[in-house]
Protein backbone atom coordinates (compact mmCIF):
# COMPACT_ATOMS: atom_id res chain seq x y z
CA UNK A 1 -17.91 10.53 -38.96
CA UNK A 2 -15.24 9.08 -36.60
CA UNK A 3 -12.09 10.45 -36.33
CA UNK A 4 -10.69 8.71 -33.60
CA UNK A 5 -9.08 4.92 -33.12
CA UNK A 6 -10.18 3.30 -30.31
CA UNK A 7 -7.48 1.99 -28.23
CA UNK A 8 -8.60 -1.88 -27.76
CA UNK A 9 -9.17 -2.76 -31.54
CA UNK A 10 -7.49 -0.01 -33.34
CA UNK A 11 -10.84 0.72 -35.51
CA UNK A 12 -11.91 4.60 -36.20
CA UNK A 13 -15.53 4.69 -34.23
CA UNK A 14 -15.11 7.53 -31.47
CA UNK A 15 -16.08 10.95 -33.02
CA UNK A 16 -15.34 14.51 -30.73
CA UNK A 17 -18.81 14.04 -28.73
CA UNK A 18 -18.70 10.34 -27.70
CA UNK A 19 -14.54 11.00 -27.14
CA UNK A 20 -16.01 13.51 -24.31
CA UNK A 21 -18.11 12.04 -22.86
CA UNK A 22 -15.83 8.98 -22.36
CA UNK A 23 -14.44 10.42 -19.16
CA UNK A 24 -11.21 10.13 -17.38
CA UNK A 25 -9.37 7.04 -15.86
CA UNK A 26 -11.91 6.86 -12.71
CA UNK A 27 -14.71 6.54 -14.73
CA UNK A 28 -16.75 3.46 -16.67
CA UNK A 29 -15.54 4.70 -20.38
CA UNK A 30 -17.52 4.46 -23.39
CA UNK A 31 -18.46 1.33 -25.07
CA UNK A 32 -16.88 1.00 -29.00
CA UNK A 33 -19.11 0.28 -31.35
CA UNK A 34 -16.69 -2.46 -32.73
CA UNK A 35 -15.19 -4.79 -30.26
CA UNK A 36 -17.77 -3.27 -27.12
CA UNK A 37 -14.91 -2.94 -25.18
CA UNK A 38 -14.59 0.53 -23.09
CA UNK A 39 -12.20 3.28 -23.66
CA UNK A 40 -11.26 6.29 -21.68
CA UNK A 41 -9.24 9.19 -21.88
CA UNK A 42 -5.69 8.68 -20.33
CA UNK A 43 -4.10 10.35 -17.51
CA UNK A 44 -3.58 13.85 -18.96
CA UNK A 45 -7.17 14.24 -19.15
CA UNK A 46 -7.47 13.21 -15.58
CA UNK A 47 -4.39 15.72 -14.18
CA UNK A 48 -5.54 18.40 -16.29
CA UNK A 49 -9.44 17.87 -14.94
CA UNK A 50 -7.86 17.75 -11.57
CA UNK A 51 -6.10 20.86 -12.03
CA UNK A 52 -8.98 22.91 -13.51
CA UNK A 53 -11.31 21.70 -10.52
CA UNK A 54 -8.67 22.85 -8.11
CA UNK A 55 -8.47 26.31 -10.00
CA UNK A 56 -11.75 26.58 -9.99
CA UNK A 57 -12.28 26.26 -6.58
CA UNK A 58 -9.52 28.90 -5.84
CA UNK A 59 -11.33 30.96 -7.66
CA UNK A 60 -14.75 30.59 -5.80
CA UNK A 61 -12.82 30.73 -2.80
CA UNK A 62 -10.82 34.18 -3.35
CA UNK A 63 -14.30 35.39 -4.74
CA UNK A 64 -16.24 34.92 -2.02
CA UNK A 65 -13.60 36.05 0.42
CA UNK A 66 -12.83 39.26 -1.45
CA UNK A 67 -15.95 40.31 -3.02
CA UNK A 68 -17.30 42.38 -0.18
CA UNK A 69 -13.84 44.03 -0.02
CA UNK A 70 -14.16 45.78 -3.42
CA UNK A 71 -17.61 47.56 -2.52
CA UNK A 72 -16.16 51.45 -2.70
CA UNK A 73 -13.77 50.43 -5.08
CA UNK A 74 -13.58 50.86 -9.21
CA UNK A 75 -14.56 46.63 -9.26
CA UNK A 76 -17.99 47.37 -7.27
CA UNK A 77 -19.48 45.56 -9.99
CA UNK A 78 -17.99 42.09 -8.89
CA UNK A 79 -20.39 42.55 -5.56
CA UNK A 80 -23.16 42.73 -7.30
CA UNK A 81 -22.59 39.86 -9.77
CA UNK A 82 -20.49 37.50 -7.40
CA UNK A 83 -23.41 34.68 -7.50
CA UNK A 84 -23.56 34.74 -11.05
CA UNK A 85 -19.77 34.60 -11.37
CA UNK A 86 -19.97 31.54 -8.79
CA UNK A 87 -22.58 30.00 -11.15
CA UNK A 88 -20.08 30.57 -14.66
CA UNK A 89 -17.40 29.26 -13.08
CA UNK A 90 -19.02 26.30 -11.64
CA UNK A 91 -20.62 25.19 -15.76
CA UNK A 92 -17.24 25.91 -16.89
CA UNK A 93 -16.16 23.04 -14.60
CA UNK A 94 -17.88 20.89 -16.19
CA UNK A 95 -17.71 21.95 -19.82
CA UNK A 96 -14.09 22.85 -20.42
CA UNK A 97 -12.66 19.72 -19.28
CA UNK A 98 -14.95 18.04 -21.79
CA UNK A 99 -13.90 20.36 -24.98
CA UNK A 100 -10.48 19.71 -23.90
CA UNK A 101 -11.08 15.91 -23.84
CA UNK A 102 -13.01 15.90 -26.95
CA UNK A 103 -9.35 17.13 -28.68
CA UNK A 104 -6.91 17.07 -26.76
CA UNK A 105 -6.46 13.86 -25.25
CA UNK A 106 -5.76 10.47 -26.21
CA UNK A 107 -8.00 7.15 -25.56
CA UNK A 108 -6.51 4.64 -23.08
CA UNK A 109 -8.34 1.32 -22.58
CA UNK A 110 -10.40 1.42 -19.46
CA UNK A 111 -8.33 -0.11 -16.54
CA UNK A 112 -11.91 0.29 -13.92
CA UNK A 113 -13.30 -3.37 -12.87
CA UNK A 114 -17.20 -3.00 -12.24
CA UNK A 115 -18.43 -5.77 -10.61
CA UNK A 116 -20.81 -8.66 -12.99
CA UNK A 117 -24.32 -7.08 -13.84
């Protein structure tokens, strides 16, 4: 079941899973099924992974730094868990930006010239 048009021939054949996994404006794209060009997701999907990565990395960041800080304290818990809090947010780096391409986004034609294979 497509849902979505692809942006080169205007033809329904990118459903929520292959719409993920067509990546943002750096990457290769994924091929349609119709006219076999590639298709991307546009530049909100690239700011907004951008963004999240950044945030993420705060996050690590400020975790690591503060973590021993809060051993005495009513958060004590966050010391003993800070490696699997580094672990979550470093999967939901990769996954959120995906669910939020999968609906959020629109498909651009891929603008990325690989060289002759």
């Amino acid at each position: 079941m497509s849902l979505y048009n692809c942006p080169n021939c205007g033809e329904k054949t990118f459903n929520p899973i292959s719409k993920a996994m067509a990546g943002q404006l750096n990457s290769r794209g994924k091929v349609c099924m119709k006219c076999g060009r590639r298709a991307v997701n546009g530049k909100g999907a690239t700011i907004f992974n951008a963004l999240f990565s950044i945030l993420v990395f705060a996050g690590i960041v400020v975790l690591y730094l503060y973590a021993p800080k809060l051993r005495d304290t009513q958060y004590e818990w966050v010391t003993h868990y800070e490696l699997l809090i580094s672990i979550g947010l470093i999967l939901l780096k990769f996954i959120v930006p995906r669910l939020v391409n999968a609906f959020c986004f629109r498909l651009e034609p891929a603008i990325r010239i690989d060289p002759v294979e």
